[in-house]
PDB file of N, CA and C in Angstrom:
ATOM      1  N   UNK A   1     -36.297 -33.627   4.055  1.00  0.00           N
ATOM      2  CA  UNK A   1     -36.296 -32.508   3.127  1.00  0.00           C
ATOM      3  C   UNK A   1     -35.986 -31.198   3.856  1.00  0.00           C
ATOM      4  N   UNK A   2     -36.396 -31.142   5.044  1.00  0.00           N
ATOM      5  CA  UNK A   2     -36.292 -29.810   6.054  1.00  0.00           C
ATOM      6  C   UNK A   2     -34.806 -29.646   5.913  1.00  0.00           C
ATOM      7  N   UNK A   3     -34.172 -30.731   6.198  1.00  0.00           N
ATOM      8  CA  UNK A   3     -32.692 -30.881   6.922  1.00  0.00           C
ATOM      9  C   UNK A   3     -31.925 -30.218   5.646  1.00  0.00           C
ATOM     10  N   UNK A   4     -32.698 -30.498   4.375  1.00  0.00           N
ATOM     11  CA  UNK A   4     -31.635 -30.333   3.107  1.00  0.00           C
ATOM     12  C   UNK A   4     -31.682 -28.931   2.613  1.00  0.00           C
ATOM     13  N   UNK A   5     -32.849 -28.166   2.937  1.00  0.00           N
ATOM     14  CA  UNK A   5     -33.078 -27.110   3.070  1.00  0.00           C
ATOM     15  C   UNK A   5     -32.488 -25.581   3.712  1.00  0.00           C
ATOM     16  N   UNK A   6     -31.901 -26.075   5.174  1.00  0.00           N
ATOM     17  CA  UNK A   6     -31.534 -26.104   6.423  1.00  0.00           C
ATOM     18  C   UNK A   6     -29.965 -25.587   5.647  1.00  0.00           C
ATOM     19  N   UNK A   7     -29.642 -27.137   4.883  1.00  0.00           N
ATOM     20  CA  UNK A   7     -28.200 -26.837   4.747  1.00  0.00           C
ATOM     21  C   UNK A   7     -27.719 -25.808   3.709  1.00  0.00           C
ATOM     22  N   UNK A   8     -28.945 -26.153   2.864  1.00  0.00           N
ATOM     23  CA  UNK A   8     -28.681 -24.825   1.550  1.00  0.00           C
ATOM     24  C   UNK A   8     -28.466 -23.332   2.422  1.00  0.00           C
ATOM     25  N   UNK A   9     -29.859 -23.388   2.863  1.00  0.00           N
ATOM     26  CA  UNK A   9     -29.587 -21.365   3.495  1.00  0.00           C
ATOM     27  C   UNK A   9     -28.004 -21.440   4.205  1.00  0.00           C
ATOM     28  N   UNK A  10     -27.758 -22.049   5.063  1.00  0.00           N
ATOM     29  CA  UNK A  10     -26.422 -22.007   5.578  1.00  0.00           C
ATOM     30  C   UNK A  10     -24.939 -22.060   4.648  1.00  0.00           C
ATOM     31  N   UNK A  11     -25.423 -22.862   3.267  1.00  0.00           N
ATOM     32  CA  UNK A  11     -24.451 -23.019   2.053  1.00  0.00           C
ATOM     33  C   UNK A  11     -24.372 -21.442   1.654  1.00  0.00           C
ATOM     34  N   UNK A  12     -25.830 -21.091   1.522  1.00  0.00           N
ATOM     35  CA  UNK A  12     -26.158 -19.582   0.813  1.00  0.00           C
ATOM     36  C   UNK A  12     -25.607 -18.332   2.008  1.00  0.00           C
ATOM     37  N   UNK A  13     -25.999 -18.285   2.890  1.00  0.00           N
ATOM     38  CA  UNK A  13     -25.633 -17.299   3.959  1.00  0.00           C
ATOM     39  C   UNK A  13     -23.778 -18.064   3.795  1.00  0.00           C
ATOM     40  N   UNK A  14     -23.178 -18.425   3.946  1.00  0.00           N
ATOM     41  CA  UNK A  14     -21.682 -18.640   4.682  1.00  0.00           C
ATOM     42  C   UNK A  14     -21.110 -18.034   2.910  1.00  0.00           C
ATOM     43  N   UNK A  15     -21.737 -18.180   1.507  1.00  0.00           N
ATOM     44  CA  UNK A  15     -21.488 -16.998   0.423  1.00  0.00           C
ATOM     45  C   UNK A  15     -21.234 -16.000   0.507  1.00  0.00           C
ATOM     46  N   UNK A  16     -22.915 -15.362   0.612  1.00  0.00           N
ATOM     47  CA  UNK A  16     -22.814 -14.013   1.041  1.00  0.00           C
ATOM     48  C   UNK A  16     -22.208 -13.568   2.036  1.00  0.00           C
ATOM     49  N   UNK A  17     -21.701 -14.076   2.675  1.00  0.00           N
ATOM     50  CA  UNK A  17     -20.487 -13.821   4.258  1.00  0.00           C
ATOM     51  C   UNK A  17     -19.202 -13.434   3.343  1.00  0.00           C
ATOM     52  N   UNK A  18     -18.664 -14.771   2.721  1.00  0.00           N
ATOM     53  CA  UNK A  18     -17.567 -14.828   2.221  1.00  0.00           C
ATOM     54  C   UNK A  18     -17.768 -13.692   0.948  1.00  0.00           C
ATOM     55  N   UNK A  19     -18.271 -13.582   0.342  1.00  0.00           N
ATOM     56  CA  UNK A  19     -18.627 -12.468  -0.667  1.00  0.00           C
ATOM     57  C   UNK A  19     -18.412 -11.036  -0.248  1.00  0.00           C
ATOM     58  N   UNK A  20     -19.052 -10.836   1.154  1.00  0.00           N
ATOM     59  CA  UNK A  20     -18.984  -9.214   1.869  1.00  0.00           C
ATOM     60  C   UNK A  20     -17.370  -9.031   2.364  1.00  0.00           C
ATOM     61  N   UNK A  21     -16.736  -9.869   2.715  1.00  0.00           N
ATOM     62  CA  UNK A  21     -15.775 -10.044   3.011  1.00  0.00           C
ATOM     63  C   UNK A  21     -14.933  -9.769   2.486  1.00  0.00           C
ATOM     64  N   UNK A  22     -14.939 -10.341   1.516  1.00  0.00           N
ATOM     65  CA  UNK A  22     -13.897 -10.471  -0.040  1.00  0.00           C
ATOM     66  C   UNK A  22     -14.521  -8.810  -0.785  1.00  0.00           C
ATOM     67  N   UNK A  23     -15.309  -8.234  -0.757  1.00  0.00           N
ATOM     68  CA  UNK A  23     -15.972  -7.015  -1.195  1.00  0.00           C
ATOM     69  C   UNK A  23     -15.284  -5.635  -0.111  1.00  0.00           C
ATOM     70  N   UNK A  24     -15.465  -6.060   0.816  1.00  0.00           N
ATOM     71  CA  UNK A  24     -14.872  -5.104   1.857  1.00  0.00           C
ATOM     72  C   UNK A  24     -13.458  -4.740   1.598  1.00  0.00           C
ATOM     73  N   UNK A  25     -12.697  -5.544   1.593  1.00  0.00           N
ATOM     74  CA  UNK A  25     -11.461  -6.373   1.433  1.00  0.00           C
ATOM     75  C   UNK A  25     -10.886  -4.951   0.162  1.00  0.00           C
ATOM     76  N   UNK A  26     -11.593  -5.419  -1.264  1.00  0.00           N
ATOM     77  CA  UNK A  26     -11.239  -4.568  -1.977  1.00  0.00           C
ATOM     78  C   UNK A  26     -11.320  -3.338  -2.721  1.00  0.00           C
ATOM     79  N   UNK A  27     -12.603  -2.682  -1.781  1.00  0.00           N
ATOM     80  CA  UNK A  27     -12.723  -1.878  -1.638  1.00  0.00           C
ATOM     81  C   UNK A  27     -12.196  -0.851  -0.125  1.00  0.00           C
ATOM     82  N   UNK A  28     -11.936  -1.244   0.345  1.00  0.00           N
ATOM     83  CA  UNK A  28     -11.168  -0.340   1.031  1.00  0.00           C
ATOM     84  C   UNK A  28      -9.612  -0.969   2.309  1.00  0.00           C
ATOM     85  N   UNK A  29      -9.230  -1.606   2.254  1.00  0.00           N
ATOM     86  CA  UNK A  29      -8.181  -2.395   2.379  1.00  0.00           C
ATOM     87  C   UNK A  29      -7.286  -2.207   1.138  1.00  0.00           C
ATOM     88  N   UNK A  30      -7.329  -3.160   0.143  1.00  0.00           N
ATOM     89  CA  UNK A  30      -6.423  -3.220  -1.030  1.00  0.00           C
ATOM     90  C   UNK A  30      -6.355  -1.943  -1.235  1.00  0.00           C
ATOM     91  N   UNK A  31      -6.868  -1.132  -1.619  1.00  0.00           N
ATOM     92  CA  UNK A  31      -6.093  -0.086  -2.609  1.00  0.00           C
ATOM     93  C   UNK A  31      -5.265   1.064  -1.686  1.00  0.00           C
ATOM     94  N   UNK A  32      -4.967   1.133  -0.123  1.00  0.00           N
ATOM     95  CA  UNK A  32      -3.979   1.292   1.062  1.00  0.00           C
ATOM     96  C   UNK A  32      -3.160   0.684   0.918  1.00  0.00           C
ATOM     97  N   UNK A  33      -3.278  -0.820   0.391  1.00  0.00           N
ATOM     98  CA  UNK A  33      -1.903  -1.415   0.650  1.00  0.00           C
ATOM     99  C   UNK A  33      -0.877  -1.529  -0.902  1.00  0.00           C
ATOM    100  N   UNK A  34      -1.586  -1.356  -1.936  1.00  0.00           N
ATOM    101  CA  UNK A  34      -1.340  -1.108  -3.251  1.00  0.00           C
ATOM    102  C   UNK A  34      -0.697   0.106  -3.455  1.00  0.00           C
ATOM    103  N   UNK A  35      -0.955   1.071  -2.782  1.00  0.00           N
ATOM    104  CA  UNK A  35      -0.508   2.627  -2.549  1.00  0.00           C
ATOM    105  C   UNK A  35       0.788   2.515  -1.640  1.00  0.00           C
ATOM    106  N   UNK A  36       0.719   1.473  -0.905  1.00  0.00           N
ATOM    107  CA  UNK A  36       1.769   1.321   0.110  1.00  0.00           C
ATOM    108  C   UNK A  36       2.935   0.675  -0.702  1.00  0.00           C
ATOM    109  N   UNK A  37       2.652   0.231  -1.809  1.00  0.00           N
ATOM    110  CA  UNK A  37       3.243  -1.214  -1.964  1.00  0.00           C
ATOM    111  C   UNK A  37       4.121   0.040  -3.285  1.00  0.00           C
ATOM    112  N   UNK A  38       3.553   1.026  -3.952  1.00  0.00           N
ATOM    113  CA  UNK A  38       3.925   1.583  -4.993  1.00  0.00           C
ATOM    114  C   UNK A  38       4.802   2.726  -4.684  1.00  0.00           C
ATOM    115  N   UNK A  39       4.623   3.527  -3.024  1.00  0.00           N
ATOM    116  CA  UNK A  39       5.494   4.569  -2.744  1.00  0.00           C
ATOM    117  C   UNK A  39       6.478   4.013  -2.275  1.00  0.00           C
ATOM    118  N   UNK A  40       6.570   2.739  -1.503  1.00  0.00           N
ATOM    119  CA  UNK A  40       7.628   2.093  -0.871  1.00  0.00           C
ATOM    120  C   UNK A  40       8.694   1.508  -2.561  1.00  0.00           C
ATOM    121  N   UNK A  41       8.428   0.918  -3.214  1.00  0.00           N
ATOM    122  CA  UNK A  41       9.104   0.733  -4.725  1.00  0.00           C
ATOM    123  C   UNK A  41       9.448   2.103  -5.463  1.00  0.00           C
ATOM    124  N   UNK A  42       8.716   3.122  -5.219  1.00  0.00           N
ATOM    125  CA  UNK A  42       9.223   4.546  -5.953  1.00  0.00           C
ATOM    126  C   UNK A  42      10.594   5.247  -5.082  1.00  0.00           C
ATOM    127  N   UNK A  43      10.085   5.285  -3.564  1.00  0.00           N
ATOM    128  CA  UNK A  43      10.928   5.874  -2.639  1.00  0.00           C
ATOM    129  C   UNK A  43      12.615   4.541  -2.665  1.00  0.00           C
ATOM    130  N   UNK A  44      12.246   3.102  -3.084  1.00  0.00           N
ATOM    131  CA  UNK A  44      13.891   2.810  -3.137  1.00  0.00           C
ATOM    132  C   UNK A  44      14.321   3.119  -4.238  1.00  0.00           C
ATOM    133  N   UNK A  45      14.138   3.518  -5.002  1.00  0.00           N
ATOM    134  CA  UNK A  45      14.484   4.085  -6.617  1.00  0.00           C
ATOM    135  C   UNK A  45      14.877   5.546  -6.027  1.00  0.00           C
ATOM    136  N   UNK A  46      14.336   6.656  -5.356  1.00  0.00           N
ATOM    137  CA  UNK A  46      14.654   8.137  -5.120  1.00  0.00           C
ATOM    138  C   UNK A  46      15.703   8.216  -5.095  1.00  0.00           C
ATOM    139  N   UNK A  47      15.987   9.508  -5.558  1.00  0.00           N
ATOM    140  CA  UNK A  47      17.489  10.160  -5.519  1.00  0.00           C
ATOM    141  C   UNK A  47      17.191  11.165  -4.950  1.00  0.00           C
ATOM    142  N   UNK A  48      18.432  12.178  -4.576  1.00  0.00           N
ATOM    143  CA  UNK A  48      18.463  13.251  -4.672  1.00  0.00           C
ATOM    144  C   UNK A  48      16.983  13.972  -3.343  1.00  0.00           C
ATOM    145  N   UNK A  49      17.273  13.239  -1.970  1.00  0.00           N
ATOM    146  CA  UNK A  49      16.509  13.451  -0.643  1.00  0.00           C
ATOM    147  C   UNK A  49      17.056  14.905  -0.066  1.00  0.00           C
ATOM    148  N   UNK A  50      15.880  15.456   0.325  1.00  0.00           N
ATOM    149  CA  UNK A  50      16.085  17.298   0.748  1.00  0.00           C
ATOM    150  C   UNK A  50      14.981  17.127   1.862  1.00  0.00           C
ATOM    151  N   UNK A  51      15.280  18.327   2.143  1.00  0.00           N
ATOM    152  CA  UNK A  51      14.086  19.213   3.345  1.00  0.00           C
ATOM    153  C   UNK A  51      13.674  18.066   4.333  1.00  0.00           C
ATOM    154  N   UNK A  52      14.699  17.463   4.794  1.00  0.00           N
ATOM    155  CA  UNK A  52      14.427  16.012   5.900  1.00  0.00           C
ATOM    156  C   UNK A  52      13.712  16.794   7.186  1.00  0.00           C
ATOM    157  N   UNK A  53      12.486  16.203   7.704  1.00  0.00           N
ATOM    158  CA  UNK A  53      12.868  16.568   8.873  1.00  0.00           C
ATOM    159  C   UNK A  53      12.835  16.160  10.068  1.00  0.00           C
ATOM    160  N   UNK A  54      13.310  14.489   9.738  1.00  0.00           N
ATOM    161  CA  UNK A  54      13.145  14.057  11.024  1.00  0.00           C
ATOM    162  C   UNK A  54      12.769  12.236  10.573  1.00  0.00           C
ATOM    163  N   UNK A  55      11.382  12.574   9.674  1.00  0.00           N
ATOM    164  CA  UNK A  55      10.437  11.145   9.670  1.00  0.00           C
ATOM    165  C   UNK A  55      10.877  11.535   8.134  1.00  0.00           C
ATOM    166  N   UNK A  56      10.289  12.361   7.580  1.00  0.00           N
ATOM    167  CA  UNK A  56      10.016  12.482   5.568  1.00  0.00           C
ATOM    168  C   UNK A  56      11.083  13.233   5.364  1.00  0.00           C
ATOM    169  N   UNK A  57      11.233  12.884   3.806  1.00  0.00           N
ATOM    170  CA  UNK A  57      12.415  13.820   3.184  1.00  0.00           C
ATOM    171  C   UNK A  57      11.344  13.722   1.923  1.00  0.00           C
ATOM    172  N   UNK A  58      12.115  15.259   1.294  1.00  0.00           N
ATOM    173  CA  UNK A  58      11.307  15.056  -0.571  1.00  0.00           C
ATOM    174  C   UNK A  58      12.488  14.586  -0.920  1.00  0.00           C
ATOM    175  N   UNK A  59      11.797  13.928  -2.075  1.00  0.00           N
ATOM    176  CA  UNK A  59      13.013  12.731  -3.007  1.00  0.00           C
ATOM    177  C   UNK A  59      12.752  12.815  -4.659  1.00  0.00           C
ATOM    178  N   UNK A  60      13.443  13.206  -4.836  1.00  0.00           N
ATOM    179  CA  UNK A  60      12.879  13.263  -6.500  1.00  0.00           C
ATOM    180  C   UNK A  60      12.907  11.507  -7.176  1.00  0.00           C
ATOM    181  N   UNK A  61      12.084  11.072  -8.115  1.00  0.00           N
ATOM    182  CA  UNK A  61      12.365  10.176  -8.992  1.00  0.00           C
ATOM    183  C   UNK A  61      12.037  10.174 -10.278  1.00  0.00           C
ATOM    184  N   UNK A  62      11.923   9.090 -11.386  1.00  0.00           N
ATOM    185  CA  UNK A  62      11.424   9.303 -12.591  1.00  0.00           C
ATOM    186  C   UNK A  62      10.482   8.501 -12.711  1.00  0.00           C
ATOM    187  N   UNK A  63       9.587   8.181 -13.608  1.00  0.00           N
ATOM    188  CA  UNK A  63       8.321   7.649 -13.869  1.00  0.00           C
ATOM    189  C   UNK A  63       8.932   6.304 -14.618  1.00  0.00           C
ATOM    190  N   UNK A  64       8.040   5.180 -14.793  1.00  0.00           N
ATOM    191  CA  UNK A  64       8.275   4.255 -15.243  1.00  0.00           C
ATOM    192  C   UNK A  64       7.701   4.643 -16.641  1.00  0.00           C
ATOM    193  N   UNK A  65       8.843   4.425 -17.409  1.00  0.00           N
ATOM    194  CA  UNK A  65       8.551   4.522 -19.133  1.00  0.00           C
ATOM    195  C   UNK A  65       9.283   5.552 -19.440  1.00  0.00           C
ATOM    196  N   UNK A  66       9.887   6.301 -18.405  1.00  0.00           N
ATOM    197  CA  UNK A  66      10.845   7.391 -18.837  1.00  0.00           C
ATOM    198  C   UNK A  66      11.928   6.931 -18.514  1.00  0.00           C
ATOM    199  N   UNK A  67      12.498   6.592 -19.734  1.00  0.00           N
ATOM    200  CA  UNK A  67      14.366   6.376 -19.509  1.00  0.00           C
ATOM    201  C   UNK A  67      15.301   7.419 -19.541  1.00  0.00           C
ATOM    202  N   UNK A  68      15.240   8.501 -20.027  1.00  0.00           N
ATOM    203  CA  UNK A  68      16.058  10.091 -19.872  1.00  0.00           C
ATOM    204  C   UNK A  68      15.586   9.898 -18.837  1.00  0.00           C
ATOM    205  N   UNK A  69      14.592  10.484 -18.262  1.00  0.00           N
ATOM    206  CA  UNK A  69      14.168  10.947 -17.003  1.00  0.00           C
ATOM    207  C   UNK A  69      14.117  12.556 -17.203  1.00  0.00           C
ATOM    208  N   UNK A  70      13.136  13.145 -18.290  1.00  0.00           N
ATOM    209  CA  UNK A  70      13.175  14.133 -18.865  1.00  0.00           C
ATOM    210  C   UNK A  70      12.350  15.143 -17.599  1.00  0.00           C
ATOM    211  N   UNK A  71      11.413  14.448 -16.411  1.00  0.00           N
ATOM    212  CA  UNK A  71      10.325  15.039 -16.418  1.00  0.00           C
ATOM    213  C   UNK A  71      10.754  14.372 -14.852  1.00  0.00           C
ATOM    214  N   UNK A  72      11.391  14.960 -13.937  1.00  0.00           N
ATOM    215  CA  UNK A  72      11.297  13.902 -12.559  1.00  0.00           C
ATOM    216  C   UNK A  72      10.251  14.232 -12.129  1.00  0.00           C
ATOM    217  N   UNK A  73       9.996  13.522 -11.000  1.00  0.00           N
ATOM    218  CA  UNK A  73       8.985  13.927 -10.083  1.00  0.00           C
ATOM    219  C   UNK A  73       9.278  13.786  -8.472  1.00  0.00           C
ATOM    220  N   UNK A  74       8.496  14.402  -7.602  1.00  0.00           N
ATOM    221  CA  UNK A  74       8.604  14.775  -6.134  1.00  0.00           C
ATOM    222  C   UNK A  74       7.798  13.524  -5.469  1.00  0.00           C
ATOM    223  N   UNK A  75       8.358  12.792  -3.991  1.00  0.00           N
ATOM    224  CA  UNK A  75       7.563  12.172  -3.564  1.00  0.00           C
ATOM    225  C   UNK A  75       7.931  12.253  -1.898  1.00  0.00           C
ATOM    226  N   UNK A  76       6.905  12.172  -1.172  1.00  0.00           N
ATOM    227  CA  UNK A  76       7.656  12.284   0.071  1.00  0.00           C
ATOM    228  C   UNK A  76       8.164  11.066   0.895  1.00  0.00           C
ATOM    229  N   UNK A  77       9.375  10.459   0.689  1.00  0.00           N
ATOM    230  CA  UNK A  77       9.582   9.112   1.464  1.00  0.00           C
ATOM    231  C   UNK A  77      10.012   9.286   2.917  1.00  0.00           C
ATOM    232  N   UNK A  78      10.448   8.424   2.977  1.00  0.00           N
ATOM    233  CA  UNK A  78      10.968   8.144   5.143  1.00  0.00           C
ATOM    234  C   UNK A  78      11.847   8.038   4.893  1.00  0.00           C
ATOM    235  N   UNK A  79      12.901   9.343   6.099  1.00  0.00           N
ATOM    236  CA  UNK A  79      13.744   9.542   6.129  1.00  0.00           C
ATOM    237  C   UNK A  79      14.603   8.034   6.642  1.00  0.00           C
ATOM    238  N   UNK A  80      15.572   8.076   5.826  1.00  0.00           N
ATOM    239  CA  UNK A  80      16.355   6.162   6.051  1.00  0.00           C
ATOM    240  C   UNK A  80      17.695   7.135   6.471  1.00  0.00           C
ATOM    241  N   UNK A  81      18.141   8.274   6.720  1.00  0.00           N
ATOM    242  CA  UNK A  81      19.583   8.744   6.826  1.00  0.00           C
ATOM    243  C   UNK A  81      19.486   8.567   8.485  1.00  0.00           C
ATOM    244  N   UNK A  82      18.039   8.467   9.142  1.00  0.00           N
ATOM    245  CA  UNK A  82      17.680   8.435  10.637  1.00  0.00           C
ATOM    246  C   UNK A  82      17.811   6.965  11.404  1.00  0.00           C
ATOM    247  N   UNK A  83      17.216   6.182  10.632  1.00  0.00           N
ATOM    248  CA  UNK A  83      16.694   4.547  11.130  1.00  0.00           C
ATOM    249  C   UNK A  83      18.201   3.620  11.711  1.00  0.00           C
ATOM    250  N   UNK A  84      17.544   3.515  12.738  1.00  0.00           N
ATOM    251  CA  UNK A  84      18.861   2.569  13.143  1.00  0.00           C
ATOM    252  C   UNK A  84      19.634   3.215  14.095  1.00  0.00           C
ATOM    253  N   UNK A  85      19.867   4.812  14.215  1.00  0.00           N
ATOM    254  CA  UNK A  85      20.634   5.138  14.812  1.00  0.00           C
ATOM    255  C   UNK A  85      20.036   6.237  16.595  1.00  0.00           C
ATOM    256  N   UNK A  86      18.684   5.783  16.113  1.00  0.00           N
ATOM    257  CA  UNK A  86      17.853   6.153  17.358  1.00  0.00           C
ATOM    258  C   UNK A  86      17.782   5.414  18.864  1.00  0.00           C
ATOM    259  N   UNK A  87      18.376   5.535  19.925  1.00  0.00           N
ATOM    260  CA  UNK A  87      18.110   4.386  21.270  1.00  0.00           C
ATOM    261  C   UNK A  87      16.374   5.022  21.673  1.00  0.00           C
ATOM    262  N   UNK A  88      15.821   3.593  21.902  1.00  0.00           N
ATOM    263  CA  UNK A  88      14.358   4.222  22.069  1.00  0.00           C
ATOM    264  C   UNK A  88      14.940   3.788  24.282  1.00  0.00           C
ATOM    265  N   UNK A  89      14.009   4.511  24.606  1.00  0.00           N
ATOM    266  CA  UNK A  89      13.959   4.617  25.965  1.00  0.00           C
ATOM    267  C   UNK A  89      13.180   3.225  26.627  1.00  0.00           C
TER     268      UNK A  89
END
């Protein structure tokens, strides 16, 4: 009976492990990479890249649900007119 006991707390503790984990996870992990995942999809849609200077450019785009595109908006993406053409040392 000890032994079966034994295995529960270890069933129960390796949960709550996997639980803190999975809790951590989406609270502060996911919503960095969700943010990552939404400027990188806005910035290949941008048009119209200014004030580069180097790493960022502002880029205007439009919102999803706006088909005129009555209302753009500003975002700051990575400069891509740079990439590729840098020799690193």
């Amino acid at each position: 009976m000890k032994e079966a006991t034994g295995e529960l707390n270890m069933t129960v503790i390796t949960v709550v492990a996997i639980a803190a984990v999975a809790a951590f996870f989406y609270a502060f992990v996911w919503p960095n990479i969700k943010t990552s995942i939404n400027r990188n999809t806005i910035c290949a849609s941008a048009w119209g890249c200014t004030d580069c200077d180097g790493k960022n450019c502002t880029c205007s785009y439009c919102e999803e649900g706006d088909a005129a595109c009555n209302n753009p908006k500003t975002i700051k993406c990575p400069d891509q007119s740079s990439s590729g053409s840098e020799t690193k040392d």
